[in-house]
C-alpha atoms as a PDB file:
ATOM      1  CA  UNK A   1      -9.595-133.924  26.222  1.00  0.00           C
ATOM      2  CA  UNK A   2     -10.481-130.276  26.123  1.00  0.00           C
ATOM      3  CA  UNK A   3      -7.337-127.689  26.260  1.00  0.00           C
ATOM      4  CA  UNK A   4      -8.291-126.419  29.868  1.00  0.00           C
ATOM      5  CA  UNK A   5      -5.146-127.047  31.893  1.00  0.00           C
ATOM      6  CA  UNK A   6      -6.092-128.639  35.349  1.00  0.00           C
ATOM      7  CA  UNK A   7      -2.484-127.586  36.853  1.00  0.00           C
ATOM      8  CA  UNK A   8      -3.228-123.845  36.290  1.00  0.00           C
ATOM      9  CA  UNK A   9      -6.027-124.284  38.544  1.00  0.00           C
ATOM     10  CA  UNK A  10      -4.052-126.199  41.067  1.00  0.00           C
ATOM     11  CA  UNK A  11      -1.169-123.478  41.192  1.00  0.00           C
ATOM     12  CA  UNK A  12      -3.471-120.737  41.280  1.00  0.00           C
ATOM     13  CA  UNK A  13      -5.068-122.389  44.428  1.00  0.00           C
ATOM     14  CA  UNK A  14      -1.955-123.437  46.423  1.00  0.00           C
ATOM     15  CA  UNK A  15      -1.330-120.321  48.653  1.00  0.00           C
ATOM     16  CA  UNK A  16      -5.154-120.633  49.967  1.00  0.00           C
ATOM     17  CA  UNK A  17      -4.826-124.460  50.874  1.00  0.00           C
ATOM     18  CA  UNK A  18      -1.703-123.361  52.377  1.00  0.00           C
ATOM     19  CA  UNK A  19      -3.443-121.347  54.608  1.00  0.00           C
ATOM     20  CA  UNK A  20      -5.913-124.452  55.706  1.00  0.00           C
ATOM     21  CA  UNK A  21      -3.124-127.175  55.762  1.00  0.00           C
ATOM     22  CA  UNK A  22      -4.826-128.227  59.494  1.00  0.00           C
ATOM     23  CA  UNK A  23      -8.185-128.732  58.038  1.00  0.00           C
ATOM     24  CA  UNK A  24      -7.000-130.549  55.046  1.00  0.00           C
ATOM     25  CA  UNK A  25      -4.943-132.721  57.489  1.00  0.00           C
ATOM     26  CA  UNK A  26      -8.209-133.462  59.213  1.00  0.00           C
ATOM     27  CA  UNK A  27     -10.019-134.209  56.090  1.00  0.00           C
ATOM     28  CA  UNK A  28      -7.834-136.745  54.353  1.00  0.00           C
ATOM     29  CA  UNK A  29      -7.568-138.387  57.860  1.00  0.00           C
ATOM     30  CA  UNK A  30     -11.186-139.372  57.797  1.00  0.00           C
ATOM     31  CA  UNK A  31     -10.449-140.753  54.101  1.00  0.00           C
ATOM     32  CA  UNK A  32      -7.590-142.943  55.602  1.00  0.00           C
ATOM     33  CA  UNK A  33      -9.825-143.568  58.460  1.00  0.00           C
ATOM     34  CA  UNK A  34     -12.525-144.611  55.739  1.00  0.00           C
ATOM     35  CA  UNK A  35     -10.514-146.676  53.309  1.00  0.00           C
ATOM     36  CA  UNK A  36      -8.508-148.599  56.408  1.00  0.00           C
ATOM     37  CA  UNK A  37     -11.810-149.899  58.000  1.00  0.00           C
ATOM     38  CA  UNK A  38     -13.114-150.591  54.663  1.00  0.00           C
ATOM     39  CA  UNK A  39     -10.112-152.672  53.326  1.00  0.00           C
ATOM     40  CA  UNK A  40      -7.899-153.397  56.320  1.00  0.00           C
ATOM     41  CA  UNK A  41      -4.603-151.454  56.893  1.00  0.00           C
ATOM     42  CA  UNK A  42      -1.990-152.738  54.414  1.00  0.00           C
ATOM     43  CA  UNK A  43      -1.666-150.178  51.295  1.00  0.00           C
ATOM     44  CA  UNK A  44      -0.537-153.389  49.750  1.00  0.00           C
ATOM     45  CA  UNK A  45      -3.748-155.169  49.541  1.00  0.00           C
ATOM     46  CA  UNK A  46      -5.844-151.500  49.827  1.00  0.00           C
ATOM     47  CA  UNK A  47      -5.958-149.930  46.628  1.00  0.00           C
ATOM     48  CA  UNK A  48      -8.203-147.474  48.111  1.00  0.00           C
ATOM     49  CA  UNK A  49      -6.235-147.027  51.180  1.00  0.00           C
ATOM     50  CA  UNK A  50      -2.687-146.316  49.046  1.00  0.00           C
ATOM     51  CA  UNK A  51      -4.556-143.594  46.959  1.00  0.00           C
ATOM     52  CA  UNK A  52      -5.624-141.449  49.997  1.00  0.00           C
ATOM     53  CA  UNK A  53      -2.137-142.489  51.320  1.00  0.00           C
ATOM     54  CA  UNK A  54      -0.518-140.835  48.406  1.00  0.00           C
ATOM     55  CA  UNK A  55      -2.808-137.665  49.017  1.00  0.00           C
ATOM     56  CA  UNK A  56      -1.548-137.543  52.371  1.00  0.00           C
ATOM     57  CA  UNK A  57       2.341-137.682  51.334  1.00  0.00           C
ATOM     58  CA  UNK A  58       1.359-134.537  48.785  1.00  0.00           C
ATOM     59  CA  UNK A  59      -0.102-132.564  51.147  1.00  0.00           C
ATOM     60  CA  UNK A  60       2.973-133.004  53.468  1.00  0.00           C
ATOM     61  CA  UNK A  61       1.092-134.663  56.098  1.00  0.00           C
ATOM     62  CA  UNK A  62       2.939-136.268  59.094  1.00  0.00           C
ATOM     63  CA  UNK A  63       3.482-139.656  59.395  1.00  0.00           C
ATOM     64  CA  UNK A  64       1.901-139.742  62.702  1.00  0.00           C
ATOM     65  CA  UNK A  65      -1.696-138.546  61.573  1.00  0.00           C
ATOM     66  CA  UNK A  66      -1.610-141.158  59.296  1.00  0.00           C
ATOM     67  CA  UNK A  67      -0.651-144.113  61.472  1.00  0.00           C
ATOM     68  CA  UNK A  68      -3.086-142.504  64.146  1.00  0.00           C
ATOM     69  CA  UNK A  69      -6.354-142.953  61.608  1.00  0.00           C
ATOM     70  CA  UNK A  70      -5.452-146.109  60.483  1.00  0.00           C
ATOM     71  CA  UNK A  71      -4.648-147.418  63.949  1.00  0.00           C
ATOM     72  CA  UNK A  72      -8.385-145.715  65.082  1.00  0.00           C
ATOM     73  CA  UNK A  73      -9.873-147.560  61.998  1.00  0.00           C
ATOM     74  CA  UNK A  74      -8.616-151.112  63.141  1.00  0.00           C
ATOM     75  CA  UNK A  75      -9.086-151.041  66.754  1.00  0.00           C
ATOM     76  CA  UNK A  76     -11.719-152.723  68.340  1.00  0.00           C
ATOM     77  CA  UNK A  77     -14.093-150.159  68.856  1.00  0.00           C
ATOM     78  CA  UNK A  78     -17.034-149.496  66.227  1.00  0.00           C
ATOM     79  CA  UNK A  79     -15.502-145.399  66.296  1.00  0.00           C
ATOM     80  CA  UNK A  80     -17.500-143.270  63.787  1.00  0.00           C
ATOM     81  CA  UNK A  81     -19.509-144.123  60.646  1.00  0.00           C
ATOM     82  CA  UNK A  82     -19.254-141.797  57.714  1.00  0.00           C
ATOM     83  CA  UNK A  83     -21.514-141.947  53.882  1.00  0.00           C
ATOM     84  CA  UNK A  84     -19.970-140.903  50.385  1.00  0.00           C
ATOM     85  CA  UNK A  85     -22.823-137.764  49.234  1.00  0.00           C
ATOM     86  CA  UNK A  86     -21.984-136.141  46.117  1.00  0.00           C
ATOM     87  CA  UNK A  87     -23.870-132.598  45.632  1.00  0.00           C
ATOM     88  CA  UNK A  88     -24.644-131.065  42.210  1.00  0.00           C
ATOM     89  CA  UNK A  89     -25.154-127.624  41.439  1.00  0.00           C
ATOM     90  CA  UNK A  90     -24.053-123.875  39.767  1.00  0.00           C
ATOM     91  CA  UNK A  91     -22.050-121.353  40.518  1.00  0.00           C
ATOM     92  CA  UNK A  92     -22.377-117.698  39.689  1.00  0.00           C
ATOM     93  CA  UNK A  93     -22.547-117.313  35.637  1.00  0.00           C
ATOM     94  CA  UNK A  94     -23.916-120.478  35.195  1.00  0.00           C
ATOM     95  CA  UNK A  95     -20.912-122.586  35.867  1.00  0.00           C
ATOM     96  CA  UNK A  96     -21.263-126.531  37.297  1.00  0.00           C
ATOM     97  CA  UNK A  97     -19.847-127.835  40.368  1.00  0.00           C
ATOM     98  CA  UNK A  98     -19.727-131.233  42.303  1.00  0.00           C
ATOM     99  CA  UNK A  99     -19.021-131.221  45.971  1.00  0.00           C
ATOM    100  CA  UNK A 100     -18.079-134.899  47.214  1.00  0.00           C
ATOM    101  CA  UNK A 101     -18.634-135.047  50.855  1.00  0.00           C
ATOM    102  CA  UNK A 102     -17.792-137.539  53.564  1.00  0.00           C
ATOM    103  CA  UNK A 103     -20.257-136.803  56.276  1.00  0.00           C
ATOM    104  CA  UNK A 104     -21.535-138.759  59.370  1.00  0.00           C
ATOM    105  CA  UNK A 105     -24.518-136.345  59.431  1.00  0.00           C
ATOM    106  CA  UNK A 106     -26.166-136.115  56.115  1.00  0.00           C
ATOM    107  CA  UNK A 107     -28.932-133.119  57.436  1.00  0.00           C
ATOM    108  CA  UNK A 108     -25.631-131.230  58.513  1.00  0.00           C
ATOM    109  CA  UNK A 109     -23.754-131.698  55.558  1.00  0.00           C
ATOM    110  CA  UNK A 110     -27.022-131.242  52.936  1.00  0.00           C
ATOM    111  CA  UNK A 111     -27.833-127.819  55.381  1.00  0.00           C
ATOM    112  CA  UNK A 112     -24.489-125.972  54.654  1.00  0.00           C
ATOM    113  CA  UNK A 113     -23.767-127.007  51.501  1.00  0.00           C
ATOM    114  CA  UNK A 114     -27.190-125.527  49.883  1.00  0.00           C
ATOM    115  CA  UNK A 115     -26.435-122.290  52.130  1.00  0.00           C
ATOM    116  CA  UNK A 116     -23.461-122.249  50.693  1.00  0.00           C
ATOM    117  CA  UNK A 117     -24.781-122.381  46.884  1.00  0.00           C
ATOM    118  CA  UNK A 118     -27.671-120.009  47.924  1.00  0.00           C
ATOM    119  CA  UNK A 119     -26.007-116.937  49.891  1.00  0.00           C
ATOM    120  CA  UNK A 120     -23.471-116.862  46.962  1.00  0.00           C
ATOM    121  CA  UNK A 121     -24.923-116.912  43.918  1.00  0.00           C
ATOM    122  CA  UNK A 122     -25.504-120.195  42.927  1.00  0.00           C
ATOM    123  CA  UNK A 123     -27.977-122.439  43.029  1.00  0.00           C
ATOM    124  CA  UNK A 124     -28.319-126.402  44.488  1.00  0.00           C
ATOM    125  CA  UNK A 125     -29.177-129.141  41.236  1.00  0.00           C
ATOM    126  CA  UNK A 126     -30.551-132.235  40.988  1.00  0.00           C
ATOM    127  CA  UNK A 127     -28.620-135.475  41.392  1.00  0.00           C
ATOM    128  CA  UNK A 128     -26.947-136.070  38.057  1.00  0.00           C
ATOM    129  CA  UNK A 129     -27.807-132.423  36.828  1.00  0.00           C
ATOM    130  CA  UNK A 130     -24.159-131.506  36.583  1.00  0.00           C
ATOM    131  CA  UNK A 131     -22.266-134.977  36.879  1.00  0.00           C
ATOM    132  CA  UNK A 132     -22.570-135.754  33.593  1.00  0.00           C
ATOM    133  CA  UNK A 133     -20.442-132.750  32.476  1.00  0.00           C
ATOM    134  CA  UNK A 134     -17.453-134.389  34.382  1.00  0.00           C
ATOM    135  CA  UNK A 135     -15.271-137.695  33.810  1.00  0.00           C
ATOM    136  CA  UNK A 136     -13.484-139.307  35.913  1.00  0.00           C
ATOM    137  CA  UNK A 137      -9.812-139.533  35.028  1.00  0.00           C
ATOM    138  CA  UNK A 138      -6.548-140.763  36.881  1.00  0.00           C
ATOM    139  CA  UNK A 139      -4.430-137.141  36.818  1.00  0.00           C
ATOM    140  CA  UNK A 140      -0.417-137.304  36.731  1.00  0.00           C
ATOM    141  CA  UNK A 141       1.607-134.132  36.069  1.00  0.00           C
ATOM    142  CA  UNK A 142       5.254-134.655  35.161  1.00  0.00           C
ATOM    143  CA  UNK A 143       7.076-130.528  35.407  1.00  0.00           C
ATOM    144  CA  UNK A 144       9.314-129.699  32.565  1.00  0.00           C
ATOM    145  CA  UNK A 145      12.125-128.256  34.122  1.00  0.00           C
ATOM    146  CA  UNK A 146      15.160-130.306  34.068  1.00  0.00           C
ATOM    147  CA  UNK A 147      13.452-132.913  31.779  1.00  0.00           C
ATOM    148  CA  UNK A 148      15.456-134.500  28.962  1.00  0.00           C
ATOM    149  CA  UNK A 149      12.589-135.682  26.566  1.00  0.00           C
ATOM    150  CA  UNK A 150      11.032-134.253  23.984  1.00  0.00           C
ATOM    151  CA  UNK A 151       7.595-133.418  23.791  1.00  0.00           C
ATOM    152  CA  UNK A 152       7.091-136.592  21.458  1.00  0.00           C
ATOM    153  CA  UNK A 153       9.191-138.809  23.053  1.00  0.00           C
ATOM    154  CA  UNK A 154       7.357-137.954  26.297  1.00  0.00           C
ATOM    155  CA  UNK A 155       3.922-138.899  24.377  1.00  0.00           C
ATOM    156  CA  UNK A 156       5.761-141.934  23.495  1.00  0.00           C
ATOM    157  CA  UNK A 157       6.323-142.590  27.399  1.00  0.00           C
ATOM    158  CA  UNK A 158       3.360-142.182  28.942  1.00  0.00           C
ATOM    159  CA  UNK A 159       1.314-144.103  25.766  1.00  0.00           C
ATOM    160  CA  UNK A 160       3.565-147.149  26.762  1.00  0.00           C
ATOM    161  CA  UNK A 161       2.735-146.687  30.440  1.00  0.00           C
ATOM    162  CA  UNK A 162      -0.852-146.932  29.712  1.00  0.00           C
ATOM    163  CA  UNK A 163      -1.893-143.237  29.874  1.00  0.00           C
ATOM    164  CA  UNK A 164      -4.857-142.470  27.472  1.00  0.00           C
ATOM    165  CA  UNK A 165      -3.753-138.656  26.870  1.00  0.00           C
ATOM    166  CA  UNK A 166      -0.771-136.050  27.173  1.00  0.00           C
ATOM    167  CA  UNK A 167      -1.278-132.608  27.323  1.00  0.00           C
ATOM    168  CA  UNK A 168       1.478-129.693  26.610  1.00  0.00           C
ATOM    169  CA  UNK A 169       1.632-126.981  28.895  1.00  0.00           C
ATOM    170  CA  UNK A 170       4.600-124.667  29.222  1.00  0.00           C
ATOM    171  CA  UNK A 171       5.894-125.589  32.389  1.00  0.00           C
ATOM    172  CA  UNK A 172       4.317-129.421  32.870  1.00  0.00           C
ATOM    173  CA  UNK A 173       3.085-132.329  31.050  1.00  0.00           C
ATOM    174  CA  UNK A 174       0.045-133.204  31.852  1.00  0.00           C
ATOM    175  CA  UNK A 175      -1.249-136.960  31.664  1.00  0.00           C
ATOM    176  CA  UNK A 176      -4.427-138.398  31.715  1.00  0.00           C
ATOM    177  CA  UNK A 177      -5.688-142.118  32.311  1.00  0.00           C
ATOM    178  CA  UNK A 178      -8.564-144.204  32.331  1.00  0.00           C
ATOM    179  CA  UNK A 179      -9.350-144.805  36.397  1.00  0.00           C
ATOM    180  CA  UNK A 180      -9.038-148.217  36.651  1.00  0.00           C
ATOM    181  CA  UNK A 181      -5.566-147.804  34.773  1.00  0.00           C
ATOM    182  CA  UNK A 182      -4.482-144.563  37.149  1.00  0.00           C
ATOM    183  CA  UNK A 183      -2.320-147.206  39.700  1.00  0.00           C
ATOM    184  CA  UNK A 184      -0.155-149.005  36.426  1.00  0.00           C
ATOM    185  CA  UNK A 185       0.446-145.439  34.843  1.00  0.00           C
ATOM    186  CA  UNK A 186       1.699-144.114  38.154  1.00  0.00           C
ATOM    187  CA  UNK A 187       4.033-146.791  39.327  1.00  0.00           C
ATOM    188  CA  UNK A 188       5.036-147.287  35.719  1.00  0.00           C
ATOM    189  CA  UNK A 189       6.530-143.518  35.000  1.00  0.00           C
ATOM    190  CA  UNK A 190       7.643-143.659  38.242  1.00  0.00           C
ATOM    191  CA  UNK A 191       9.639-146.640  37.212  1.00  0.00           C
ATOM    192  CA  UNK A 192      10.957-145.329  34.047  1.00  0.00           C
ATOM    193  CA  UNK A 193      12.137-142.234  36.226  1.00  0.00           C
ATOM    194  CA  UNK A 194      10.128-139.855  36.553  1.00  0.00           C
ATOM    195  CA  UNK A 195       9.421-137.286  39.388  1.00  0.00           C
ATOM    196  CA  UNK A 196       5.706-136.741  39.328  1.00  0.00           C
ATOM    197  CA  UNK A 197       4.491-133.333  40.697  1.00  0.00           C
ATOM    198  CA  UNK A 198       0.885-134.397  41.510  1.00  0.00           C
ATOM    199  CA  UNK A 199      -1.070-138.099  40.706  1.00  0.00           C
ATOM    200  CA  UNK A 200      -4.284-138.224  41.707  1.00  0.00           C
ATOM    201  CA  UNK A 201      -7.786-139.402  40.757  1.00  0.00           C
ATOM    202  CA  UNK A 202     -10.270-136.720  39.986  1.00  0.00           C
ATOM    203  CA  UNK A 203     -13.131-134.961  38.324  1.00  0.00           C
ATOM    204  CA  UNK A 204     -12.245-133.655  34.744  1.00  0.00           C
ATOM    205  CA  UNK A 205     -15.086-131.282  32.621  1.00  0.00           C
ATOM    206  CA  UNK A 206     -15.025-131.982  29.196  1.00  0.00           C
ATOM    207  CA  UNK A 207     -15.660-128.530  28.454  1.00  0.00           C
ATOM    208  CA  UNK A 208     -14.915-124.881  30.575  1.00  0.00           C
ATOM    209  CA  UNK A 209     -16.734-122.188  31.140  1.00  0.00           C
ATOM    210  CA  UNK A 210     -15.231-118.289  31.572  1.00  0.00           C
ATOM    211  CA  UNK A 211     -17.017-116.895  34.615  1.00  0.00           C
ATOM    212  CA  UNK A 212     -18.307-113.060  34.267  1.00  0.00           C
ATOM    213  CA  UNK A 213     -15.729-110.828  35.509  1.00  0.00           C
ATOM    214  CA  UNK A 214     -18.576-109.295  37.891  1.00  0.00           C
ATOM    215  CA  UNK A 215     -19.025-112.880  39.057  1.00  0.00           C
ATOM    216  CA  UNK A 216     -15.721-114.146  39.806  1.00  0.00           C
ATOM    217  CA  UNK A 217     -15.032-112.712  43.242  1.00  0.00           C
ATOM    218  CA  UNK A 218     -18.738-114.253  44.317  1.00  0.00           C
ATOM    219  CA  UNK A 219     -17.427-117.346  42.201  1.00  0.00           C
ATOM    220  CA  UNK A 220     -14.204-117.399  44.448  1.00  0.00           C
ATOM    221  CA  UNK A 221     -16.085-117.596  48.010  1.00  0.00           C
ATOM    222  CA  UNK A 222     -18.507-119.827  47.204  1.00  0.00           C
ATOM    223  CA  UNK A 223     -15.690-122.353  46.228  1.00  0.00           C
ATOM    224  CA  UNK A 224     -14.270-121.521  49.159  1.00  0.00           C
ATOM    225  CA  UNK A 225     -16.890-121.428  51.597  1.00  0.00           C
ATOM    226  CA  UNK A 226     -17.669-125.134  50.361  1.00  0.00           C
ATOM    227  CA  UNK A 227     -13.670-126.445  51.043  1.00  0.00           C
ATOM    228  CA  UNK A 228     -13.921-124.407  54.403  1.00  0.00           C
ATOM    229  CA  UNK A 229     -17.013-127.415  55.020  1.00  0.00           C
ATOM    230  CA  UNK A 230     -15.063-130.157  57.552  1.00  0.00           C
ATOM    231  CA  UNK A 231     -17.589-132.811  55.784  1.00  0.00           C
ATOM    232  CA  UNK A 232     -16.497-131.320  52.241  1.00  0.00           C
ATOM    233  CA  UNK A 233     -13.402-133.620  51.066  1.00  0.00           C
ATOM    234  CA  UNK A 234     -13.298-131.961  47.416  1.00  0.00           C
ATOM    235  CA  UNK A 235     -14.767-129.154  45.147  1.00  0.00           C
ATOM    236  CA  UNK A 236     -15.031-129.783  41.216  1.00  0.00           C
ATOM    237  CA  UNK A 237     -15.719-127.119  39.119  1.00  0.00           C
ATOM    238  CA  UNK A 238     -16.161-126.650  35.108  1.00  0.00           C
ATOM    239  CA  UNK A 239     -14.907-123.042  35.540  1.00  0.00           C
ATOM    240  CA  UNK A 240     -12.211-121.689  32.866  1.00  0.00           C
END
């Protein structure tokens, strides 16, 4: 794994999801609405429908929006019908970016996301123009404070649980895993005691790119004009 710390980004974009906690509410409810009419509305027997779950208990979302789209999913009715699109493209200074989208109106969706690119400095790519820049990994992060292990007896931990990599970072450990082992990592560490800060599947670039210091306010809104997109469910970029 590269040396780019993931959780850097993650703090450094708190405050601003903060600010759209009722949108990302309504975002991860179509995911639960998803993954429940997909694979029925046990977490027990839905992998799929205990990771989005999960996401939901991290972002603080109430029970009852939760029980409410998996209760829509399972009634009788057909209710809506959304498609997976993935988007490719660059940002300002060159920099990749996937945009995973969960859209019942692909036109819409396809519309305002290449606006998006265009009126801020980036441009729209072919399908698997930037993907391959990317890896999927499962994404735990353990916070240092209060933690009795060492740093090698931590490596020691999450090897045992599975985990395919640890990385050092002043206040957290970071662990990655292959996807399909993301679940057995998780529930492992969380077995052997650990409080885990943030577990999640994701997008990982093997490599970062520093964005132009002329670039990175134009940089900033386009990322955020794309998560401001109700069909946009998340934003990967290879920025530094």
């Amino acid at each position: 794994m590269s040396g780019h710390s993931k959780w850097n980004n993650i703090q450094g974009r708190k405050n601003a999801q903060d600010a759209k906690r009722g949108k990302i509410f309504q975002k991860i409810s179509r995911e639960i609405y998803m993954a429940a009419k997909a694979g029925g509305p046990d977490p027990a027997d839905n992998p799929s429908l205990r990771l989005v779950m999960d996401k939901a208990k991290a972002a603080n979302m109430p029970n009852d929006n939760v029980e409410r789209a998996i209760k829509k999913a399972t009634s009788a009715s057909e209710g809506e019908n959304y498609d997976e699109v993935v988007y490719e493209g660059y940002g300002p200074g060159g920099v990749a970016i996937l945009v995973h989208t969960l859209t019942d109106n692909k036109n819409r969706t396809s519309t305002n996301v290449r606006v998006a690119f265009t009126r801020n400095g980036g441009s729209m790519g072919a399908t698997g123009s930037v993907s391959y820049l990317f890896d999927r990994k499962g994404y735990i992060v353990i916070e240092r404070e209060g933690l009795a292990q060492t740093e090698d007896e931590m490596l020691e931990a999450v090897l045992e649980a599975g985990a395919e990599d640890l990385q050092t970072q002043p206040e957290v450990f970071e662990i990655y895993t292959a996807p399909e082992d993301f679940t057995a990592v998780r529930d492992q560490l969380e077995a052997d005691g650990f409080t885990l800060a943030t577990a999640e599947l994701t997008m990982i670039p093997q490599n970062t790119v520093p964005i132009p210091s002329d670039k990175q306010e134009q940089f900033a809104r386009l990322v955020d004009k794309l998560e401001d997109d109700d069909d946009v469910s998340e934003v990967f970029t290879a920025a530094e």
